[in-house]
C-alpha atoms as a PDB file:
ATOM      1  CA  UNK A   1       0.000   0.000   0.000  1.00  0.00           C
ATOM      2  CA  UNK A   2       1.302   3.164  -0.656  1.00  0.00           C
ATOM      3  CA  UNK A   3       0.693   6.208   1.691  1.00  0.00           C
ATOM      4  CA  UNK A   4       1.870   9.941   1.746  1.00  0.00           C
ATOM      5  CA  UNK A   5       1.696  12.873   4.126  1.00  0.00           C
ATOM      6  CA  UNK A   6       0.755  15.825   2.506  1.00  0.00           C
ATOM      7  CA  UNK A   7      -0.635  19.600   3.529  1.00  0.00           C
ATOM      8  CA  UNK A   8      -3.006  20.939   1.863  1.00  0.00           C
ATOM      9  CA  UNK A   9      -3.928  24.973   1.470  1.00  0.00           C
ATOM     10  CA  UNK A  10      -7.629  25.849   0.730  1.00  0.00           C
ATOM     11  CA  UNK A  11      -8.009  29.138  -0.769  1.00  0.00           C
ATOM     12  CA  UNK A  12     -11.629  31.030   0.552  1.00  0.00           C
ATOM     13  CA  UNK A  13     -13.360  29.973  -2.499  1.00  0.00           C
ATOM     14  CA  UNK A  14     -13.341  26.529  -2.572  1.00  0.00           C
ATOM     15  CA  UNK A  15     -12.471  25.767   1.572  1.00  0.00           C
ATOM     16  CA  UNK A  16     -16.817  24.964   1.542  1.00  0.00           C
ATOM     17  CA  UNK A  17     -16.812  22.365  -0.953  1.00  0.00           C
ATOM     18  CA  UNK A  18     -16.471  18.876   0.203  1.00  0.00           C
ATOM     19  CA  UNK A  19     -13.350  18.022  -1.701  1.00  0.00           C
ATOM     20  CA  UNK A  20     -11.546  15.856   0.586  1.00  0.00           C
ATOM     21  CA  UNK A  21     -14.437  13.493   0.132  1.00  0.00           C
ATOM     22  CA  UNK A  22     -14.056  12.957  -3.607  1.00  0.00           C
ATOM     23  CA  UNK A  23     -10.598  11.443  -2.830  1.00  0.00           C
ATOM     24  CA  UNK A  24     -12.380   8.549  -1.885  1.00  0.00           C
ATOM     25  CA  UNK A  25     -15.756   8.560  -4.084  1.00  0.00           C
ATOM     26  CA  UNK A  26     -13.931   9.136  -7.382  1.00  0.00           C
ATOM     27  CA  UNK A  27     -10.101   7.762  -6.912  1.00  0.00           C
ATOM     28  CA  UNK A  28     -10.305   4.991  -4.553  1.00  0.00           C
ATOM     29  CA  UNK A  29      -8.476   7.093  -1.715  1.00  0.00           C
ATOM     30  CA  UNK A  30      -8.361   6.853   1.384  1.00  0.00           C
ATOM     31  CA  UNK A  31      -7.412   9.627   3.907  1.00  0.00           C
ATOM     32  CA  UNK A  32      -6.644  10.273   7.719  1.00  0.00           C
ATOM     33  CA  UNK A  33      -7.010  14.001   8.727  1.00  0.00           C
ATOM     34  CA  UNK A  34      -4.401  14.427  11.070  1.00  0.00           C
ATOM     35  CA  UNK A  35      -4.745  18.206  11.709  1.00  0.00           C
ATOM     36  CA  UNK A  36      -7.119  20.490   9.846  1.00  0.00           C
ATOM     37  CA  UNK A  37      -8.217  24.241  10.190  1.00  0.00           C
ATOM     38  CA  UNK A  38     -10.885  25.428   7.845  1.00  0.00           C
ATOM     39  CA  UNK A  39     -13.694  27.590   8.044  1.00  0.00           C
ATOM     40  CA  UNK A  40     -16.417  28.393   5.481  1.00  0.00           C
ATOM     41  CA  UNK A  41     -15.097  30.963   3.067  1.00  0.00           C
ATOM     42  CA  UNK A  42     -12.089  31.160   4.641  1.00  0.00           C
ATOM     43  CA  UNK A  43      -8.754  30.159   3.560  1.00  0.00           C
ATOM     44  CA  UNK A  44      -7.516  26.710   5.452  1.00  0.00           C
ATOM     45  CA  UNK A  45      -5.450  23.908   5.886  1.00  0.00           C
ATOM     46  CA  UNK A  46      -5.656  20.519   6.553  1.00  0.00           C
ATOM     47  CA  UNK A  47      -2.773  17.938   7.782  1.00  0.00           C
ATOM     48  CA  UNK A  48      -3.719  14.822   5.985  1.00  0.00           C
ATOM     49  CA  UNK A  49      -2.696  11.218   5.607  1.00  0.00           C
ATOM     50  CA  UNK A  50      -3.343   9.714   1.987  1.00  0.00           C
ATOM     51  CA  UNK A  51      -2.939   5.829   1.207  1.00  0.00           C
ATOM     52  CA  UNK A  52      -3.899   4.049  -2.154  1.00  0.00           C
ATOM     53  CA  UNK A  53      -3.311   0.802  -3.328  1.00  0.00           C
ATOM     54  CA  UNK A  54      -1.913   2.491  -6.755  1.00  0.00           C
ATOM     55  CA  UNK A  55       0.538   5.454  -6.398  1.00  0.00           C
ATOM     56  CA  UNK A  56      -1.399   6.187  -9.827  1.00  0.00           C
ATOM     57  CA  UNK A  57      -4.709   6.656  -8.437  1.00  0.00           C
ATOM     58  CA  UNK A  58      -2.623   9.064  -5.516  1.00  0.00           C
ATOM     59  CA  UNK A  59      -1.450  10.650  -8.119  1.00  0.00           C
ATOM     60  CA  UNK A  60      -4.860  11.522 -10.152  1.00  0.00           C
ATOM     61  CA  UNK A  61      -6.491  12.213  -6.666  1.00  0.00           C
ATOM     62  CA  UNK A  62      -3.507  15.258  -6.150  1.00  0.00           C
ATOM     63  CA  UNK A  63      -4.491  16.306  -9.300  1.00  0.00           C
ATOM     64  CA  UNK A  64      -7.840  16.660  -8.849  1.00  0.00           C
ATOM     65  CA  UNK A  65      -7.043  18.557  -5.653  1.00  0.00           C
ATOM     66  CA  UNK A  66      -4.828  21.256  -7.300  1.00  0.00           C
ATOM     67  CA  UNK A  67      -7.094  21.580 -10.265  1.00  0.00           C
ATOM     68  CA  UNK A  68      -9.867  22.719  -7.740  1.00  0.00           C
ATOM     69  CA  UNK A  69      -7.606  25.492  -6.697  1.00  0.00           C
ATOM     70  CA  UNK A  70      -6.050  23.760  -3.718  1.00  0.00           C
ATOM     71  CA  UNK A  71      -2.270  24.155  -3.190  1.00  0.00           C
ATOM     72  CA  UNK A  72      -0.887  20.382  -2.319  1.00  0.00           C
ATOM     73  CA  UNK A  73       2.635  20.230  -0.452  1.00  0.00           C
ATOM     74  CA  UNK A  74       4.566  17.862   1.632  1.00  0.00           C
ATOM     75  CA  UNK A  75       5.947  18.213   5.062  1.00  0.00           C
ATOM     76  CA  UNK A  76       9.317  19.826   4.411  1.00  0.00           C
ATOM     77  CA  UNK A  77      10.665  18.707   8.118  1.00  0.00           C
ATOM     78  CA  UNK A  78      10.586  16.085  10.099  1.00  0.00           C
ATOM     79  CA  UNK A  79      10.013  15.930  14.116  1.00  0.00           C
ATOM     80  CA  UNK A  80      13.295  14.429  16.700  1.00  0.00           C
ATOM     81  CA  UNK A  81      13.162  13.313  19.649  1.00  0.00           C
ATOM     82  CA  UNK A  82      16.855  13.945  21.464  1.00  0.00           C
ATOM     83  CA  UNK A  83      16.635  10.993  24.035  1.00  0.00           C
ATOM     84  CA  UNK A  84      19.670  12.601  25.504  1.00  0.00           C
ATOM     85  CA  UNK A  85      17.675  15.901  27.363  1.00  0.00           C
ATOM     86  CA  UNK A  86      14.085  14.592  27.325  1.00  0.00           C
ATOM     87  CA  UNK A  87      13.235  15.045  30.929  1.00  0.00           C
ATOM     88  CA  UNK A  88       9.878  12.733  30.152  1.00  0.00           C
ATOM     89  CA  UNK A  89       7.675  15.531  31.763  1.00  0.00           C
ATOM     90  CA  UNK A  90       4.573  14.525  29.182  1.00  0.00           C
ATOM     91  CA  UNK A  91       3.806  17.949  28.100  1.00  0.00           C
ATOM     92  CA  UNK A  92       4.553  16.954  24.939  1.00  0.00           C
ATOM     93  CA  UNK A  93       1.766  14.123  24.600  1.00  0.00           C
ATOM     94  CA  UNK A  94      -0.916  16.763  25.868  1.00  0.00           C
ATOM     95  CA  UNK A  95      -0.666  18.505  22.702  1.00  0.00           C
ATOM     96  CA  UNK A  96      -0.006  15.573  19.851  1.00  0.00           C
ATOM     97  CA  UNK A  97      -2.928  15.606  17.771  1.00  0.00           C
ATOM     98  CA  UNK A  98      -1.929  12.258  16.234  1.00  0.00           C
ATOM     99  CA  UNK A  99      -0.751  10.375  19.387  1.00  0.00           C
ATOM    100  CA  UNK A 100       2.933  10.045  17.614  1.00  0.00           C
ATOM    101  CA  UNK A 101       3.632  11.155  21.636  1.00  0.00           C
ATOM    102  CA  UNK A 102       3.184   9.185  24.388  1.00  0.00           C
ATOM    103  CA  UNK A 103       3.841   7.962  27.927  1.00  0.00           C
ATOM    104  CA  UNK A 104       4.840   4.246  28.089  1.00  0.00           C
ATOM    105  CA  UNK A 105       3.558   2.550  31.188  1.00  0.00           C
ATOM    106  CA  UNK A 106       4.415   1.512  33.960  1.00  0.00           C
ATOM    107  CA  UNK A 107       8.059   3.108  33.097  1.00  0.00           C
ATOM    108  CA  UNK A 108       6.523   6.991  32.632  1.00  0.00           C
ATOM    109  CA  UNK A 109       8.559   7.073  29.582  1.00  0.00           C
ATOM    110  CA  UNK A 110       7.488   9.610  26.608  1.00  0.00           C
ATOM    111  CA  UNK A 111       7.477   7.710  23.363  1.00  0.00           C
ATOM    112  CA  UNK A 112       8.185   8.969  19.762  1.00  0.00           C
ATOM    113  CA  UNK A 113       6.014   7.536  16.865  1.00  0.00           C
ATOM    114  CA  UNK A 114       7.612   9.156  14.087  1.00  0.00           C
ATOM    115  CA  UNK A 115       5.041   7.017  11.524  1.00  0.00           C
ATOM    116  CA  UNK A 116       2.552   8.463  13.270  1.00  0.00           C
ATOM    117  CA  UNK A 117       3.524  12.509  13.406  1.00  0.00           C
ATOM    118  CA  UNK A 118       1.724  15.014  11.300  1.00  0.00           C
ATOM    119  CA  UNK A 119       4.675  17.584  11.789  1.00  0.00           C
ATOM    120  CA  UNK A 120       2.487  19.998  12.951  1.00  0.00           C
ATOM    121  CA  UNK A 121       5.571  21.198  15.025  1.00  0.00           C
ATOM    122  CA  UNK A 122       3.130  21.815  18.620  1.00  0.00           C
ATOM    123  CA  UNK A 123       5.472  19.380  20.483  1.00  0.00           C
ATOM    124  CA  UNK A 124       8.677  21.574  19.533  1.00  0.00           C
ATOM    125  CA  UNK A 125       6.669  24.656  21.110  1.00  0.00           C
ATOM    126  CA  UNK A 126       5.415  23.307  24.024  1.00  0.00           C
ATOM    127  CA  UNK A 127       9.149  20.941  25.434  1.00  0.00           C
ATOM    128  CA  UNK A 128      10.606  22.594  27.804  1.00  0.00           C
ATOM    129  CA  UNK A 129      13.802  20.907  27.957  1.00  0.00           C
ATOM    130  CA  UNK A 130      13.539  21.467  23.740  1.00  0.00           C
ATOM    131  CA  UNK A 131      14.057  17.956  23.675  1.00  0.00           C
ATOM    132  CA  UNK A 132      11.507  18.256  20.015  1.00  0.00           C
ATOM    133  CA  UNK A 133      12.783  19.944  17.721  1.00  0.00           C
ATOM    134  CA  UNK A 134      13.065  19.846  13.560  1.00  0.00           C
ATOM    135  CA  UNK A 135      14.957  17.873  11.014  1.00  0.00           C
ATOM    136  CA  UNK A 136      15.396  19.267   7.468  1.00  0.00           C
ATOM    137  CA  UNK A 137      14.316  16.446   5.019  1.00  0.00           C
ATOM    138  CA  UNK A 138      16.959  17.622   2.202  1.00  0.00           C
ATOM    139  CA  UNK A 139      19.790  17.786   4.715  1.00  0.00           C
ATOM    140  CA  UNK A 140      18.744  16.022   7.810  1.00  0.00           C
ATOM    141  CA  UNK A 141      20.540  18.633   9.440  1.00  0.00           C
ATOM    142  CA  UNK A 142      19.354  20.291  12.703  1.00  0.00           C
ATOM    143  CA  UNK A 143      16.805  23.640  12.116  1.00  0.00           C
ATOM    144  CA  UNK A 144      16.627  26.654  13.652  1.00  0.00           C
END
């Protein structure tokens, strides 16, 4: 099976039509919405998992996407975890929308899901320690 994160941007003019939903009615699609802010007439975005059992129908689905106006990108980071300073305080897993964070038990230990993170960069905010923080995907060097 073949599955893709991507991000999509809704401009105001088409962020009320139920496009999303065509992924699956006209290309065989199917999606996770990992994070998503969109209001009617209003320009949005949406955090979304895609799989397919053809990386042609993926491909047709995109397209259908970007011919209705909506901008299609993919994460350009990705999320570490440096074991080394993690203090395991949790505040981290309180504000994973996807659950890619969370606290092993009996041991209290914070767990990284990588497979599972949206990159919606709240867990590099909210560590204290700044234990999160971002990987470029070109260089898989350190950021900011």
């Amino acid at each position: 099976m073949y599955s893709k994160i991507i991000i999509l941007n809704f401009p105001a003019e088409v962020a009320q039509k139920a496009l999303v939903c065509q992924l699956t009615k006209k290309y065989d699609l199917l999606f996770n919405i990992l994070s998503a802010k969109i209001s009617n007439k209003k320009e949005g975005y949406m955090v979304m998992e895609i799989s397919s059992d053809s990386k042609t129908a993926f491909k047709k689905g995109v397209g259908f996407l970007k011919d209705q106006g909506v901008s299609v990108s993919s994460p350009e980071h990705q999320i570490y975890k440096d074991e080394e300073i993690c203090t395991h305080c949790g505040a981290c897993t309180a504000v994973c929308p996807t659950d890619a964070l969370y606290i092993k038990r009996p041991e209290m230990e914070v767990i990284f899901d990588k497979d599972k993170c949206s990159v919606c960069e709240l867990c590099v905010v909210t560590c204290p320690t700044r234990a999160m923080g971002l990987f470029s995907d070109i260089t898989q060097e350190v950021v900011g």
